[in-house]
C-alpha atoms as a PDB file:
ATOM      1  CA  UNK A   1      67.541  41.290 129.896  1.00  0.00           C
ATOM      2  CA  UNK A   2      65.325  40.606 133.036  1.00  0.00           C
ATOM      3  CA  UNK A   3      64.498  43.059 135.384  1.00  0.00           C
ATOM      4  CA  UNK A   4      66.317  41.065 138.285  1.00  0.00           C
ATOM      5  CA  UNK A   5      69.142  41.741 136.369  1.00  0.00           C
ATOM      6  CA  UNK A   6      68.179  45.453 135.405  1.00  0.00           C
ATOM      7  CA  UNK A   7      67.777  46.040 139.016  1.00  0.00           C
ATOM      8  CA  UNK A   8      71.182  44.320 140.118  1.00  0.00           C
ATOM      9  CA  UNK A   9      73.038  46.123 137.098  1.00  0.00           C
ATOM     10  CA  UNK A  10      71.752  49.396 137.286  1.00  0.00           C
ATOM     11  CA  UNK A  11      69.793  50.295 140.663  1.00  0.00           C
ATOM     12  CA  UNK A  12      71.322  48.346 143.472  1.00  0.00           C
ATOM     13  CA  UNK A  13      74.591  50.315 143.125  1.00  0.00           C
ATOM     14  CA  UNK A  14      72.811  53.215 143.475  1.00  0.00           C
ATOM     15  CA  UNK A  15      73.010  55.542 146.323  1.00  0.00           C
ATOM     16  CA  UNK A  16      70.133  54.670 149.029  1.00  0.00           C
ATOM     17  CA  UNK A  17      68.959  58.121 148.488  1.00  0.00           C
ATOM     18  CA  UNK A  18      68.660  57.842 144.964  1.00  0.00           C
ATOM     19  CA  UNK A  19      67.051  54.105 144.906  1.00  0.00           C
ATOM     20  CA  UNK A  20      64.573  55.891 146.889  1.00  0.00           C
ATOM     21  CA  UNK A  21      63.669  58.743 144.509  1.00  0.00           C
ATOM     22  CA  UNK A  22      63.958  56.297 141.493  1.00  0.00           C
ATOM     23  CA  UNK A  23      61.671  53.777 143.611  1.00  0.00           C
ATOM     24  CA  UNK A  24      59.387  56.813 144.410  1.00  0.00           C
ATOM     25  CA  UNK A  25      59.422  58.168 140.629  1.00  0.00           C
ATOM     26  CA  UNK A  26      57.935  54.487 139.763  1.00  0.00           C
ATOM     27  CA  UNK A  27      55.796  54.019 142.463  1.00  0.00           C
ATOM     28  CA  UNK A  28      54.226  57.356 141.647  1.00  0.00           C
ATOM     29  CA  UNK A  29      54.103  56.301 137.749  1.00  0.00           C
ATOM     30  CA  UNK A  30      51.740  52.751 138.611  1.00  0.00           C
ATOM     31  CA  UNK A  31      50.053  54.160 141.491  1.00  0.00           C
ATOM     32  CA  UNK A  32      46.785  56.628 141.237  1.00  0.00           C
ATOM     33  CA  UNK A  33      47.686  58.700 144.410  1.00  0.00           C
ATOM     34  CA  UNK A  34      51.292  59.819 145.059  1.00  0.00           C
ATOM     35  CA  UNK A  35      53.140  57.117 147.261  1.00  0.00           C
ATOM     36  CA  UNK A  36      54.626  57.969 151.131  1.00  0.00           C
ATOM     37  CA  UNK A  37      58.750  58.663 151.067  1.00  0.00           C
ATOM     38  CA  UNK A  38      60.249  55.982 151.752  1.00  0.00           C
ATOM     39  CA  UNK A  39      61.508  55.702 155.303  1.00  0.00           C
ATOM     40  CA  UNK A  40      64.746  53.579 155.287  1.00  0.00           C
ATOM     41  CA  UNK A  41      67.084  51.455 152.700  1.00  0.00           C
ATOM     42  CA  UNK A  42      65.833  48.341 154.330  1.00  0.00           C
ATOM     43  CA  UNK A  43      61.792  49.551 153.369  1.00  0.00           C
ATOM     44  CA  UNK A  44      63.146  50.541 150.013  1.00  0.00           C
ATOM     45  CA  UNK A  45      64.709  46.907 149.463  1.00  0.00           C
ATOM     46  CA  UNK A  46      61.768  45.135 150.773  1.00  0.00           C
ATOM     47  CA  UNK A  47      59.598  46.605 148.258  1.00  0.00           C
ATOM     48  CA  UNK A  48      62.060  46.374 145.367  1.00  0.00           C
ATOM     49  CA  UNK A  49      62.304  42.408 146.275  1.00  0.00           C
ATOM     50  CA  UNK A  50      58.558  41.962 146.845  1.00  0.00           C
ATOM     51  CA  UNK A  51      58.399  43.247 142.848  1.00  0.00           C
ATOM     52  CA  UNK A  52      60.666  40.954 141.873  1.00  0.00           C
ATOM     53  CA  UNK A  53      59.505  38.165 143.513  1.00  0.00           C
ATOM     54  CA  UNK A  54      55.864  39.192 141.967  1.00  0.00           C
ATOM     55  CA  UNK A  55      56.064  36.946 138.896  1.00  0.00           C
ATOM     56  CA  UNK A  56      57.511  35.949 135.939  1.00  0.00           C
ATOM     57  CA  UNK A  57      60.090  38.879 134.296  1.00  0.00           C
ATOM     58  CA  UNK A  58      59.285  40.660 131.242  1.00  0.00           C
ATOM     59  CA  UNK A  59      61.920  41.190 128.443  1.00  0.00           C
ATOM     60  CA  UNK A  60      62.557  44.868 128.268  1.00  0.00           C
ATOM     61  CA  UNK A  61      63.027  46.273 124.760  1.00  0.00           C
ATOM     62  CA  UNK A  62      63.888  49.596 123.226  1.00  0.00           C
ATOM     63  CA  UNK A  63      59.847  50.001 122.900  1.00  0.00           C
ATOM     64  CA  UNK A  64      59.044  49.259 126.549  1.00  0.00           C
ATOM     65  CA  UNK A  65      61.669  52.083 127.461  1.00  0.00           C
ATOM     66  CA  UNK A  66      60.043  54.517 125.105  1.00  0.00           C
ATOM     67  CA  UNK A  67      56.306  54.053 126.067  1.00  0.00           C
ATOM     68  CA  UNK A  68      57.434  53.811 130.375  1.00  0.00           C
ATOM     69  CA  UNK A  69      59.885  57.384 129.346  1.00  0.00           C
ATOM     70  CA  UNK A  70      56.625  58.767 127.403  1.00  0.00           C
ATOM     71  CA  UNK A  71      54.331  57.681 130.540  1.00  0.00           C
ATOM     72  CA  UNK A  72      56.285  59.228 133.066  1.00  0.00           C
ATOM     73  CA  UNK A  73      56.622  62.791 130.838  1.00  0.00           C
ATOM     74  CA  UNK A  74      53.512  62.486 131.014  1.00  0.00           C
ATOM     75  CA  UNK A  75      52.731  62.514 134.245  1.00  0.00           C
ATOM     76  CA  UNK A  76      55.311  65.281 135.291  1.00  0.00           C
ATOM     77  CA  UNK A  77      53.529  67.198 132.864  1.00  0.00           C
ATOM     78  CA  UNK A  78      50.505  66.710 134.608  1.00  0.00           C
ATOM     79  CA  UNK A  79      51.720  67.162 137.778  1.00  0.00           C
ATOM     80  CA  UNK A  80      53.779  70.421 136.798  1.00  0.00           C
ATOM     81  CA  UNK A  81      49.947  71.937 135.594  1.00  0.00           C
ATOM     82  CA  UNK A  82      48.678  71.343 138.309  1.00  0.00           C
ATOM     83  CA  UNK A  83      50.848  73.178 140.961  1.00  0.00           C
END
């Protein structure tokens, strides 16, 4: 499975609130400082599209899942210590 098709299986049908959050949650993952909100639905999509259009897809396995899930526990845990 691409993730074009990911995304238009499993996040576009998502509530604009929650694309957000999701959007913010990976942003936050690949980026060293935390990312701004995102503003609007139409911001969210831009960025969403402008990662799709970035380059050639990947084929996501059950590994890839595991190490992004293990990454972003992670991270929370990191955060969590440090509040």
């Amino acid at each position: 499975m691409t993730v074009k098709e990911i995304y238009e299986q499993t996040i576009k049908p998502l509530a604009a609130d929650d694309r957000a959050a999701l959007a913010n949650l990976i942003l936050d993952d690949l980026a060293p400082e935390p990312p701004n909100a995102f503003h609007s639905e139409d911001e969210l999509e831009q960025m969403l599209l402008a990662g799709l259009n970035s380059g050639p897809g990947i084929t996501v396995t059950p590994e890839y899942w595991q190490k992004k899930k293990e990454r972003l526990v992670e991270r929370l845990g990191r955060r969590t210590a440090a509040q």
